[in-house]
Protein backbone atom coordinates (compact mmCIF):
# COMPACT_ATOMS: atom_id res chain seq x y z
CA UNK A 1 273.93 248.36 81.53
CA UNK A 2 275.33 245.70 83.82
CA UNK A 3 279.19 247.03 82.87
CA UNK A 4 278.10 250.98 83.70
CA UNK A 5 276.81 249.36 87.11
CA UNK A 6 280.04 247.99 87.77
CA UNK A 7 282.38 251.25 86.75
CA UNK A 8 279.74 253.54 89.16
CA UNK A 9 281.79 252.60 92.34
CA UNK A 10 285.25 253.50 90.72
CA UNK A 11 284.08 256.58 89.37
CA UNK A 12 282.72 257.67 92.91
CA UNK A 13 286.38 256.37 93.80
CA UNK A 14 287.99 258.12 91.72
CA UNK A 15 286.14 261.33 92.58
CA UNK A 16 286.75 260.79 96.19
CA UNK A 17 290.02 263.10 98.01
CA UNK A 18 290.74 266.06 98.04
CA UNK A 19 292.22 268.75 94.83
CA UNK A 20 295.36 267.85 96.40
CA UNK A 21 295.40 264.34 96.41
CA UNK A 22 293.69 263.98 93.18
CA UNK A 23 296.52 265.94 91.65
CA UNK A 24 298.85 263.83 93.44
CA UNK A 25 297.71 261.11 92.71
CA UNK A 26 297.54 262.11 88.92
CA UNK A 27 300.85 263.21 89.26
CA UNK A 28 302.35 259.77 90.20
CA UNK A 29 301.02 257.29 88.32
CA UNK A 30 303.19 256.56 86.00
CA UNK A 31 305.80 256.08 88.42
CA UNK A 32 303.19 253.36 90.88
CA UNK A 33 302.83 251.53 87.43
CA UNK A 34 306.71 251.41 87.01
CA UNK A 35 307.05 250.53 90.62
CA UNK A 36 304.66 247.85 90.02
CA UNK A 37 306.78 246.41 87.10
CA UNK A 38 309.88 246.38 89.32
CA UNK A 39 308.43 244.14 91.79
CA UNK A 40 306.80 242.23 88.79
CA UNK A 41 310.33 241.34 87.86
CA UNK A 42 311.81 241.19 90.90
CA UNK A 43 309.34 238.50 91.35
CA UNK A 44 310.22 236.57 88.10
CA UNK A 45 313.69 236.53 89.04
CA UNK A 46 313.11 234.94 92.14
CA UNK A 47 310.87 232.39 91.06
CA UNK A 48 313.05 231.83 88.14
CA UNK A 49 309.98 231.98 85.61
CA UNK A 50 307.03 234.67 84.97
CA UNK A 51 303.58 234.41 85.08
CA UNK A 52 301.49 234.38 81.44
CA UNK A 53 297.43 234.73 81.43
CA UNK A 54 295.65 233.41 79.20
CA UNK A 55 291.45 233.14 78.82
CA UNK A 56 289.81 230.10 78.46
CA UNK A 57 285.89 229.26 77.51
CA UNK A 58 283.96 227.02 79.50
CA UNK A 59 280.66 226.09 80.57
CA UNK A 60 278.56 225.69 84.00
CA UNK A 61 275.31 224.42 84.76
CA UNK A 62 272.91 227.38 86.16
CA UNK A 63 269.30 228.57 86.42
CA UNK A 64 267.91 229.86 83.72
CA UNK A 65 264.08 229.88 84.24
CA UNK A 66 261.38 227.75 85.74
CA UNK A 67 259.34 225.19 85.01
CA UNK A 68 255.78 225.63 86.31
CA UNK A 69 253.65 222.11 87.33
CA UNK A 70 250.57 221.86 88.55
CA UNK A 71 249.30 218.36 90.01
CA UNK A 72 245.64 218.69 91.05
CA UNK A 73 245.65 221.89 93.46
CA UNK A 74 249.42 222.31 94.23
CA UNK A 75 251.48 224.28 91.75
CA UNK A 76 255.29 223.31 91.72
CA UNK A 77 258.02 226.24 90.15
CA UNK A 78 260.78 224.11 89.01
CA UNK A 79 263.77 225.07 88.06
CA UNK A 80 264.85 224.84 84.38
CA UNK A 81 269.15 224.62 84.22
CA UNK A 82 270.63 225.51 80.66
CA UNK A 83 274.64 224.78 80.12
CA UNK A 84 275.93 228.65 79.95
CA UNK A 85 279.57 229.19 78.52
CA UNK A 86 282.05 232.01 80.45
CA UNK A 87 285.26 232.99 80.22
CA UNK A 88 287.91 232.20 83.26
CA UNK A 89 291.27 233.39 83.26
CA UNK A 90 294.38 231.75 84.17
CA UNK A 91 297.95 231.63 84.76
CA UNK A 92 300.70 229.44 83.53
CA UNK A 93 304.41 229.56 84.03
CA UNK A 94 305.85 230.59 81.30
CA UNK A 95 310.51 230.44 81.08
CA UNK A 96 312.21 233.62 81.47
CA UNK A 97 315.99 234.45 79.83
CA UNK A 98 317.58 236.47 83.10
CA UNK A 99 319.95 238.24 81.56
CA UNK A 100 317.07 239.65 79.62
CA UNK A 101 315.14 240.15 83.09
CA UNK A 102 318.04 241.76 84.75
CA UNK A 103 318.85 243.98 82.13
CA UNK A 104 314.81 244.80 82.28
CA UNK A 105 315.04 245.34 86.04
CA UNK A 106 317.94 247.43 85.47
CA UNK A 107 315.95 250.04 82.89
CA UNK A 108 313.11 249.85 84.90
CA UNK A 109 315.12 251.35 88.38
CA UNK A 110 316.64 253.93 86.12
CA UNK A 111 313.26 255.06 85.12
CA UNK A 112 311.84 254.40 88.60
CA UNK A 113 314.47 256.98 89.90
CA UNK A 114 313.91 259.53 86.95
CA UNK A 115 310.16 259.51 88.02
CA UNK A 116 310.80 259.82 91.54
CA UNK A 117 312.29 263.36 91.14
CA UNK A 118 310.03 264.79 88.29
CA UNK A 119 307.43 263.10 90.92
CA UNK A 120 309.02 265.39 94.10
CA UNK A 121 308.33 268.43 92.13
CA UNK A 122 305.34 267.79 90.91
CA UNK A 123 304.31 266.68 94.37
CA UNK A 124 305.59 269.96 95.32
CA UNK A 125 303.50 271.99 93.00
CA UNK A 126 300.36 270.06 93.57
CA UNK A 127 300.85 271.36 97.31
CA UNK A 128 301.54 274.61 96.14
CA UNK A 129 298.57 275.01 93.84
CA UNK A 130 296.39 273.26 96.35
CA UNK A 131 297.15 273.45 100.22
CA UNK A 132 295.47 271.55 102.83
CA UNK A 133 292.57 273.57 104.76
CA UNK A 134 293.59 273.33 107.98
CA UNK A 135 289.89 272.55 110.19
């Protein structure tokens, strides 16, 4: 229940724009995810190392009920705590090779600019097959 309360707002999100930029948006996302990588590795190259996540259990104190106490006429709630695990994720450095990285980055703009003109005409047809109402 609680996750389909959290995907509501993405799905309204996702809904929101117009035909147009829906299909644009569509359209390009496989080259905004390798765009993303680029500057992922970019990034690593700079720094000299990469970033790894990793999850890792652990617990907190919180409220988890309440104690009810009554002394003569005044009732007392109290709370009750109970140690509750959770999952936090991290990051860690973790070595890169760069040759390995800049042969990476190198594949990666190669694809980049292979998306970016099958992206132009698709761009192009989404305009075609949907064109702004002008108000």
């Amino acid at each position: 229940m609680r996750a389909a309360l959290l995907l509501f707002p993405l799905v309204l999100l996702t809904a929101c724009g117009t035909p147009q930029e829906r299909c644009i948006r569509q359209s390009t996302a496989e080259l905004r995810r390798v765009t993303e990588l680029v500057a992922e590795v970019r990034g690593n190259l700079a720094r000299g190392y990469a970033w790894q996540e990793y999850e890792t259990e652990t617990s907190r104190w919180e409220v988890c009920g309440y104690d009810t106490i009554t002394k003569g006429d005044k009732v007392i709630k109290r709370p009750r705590m109970c140690l509750e695990d959770y999952t936090v994720t991290r990051r860690r450095p973790v070595p890169i090779d760069p040759v390995v990285e800049k042969r990476k980055l190198e594949n990666l703009l190669k694809r980049q600019a292979e998306l970016s003109r099958a992206a132009e005409a698709q761009i192009a047809a989404c305009k075609a097959a949907y064109p702004e109402e002008v108000k």
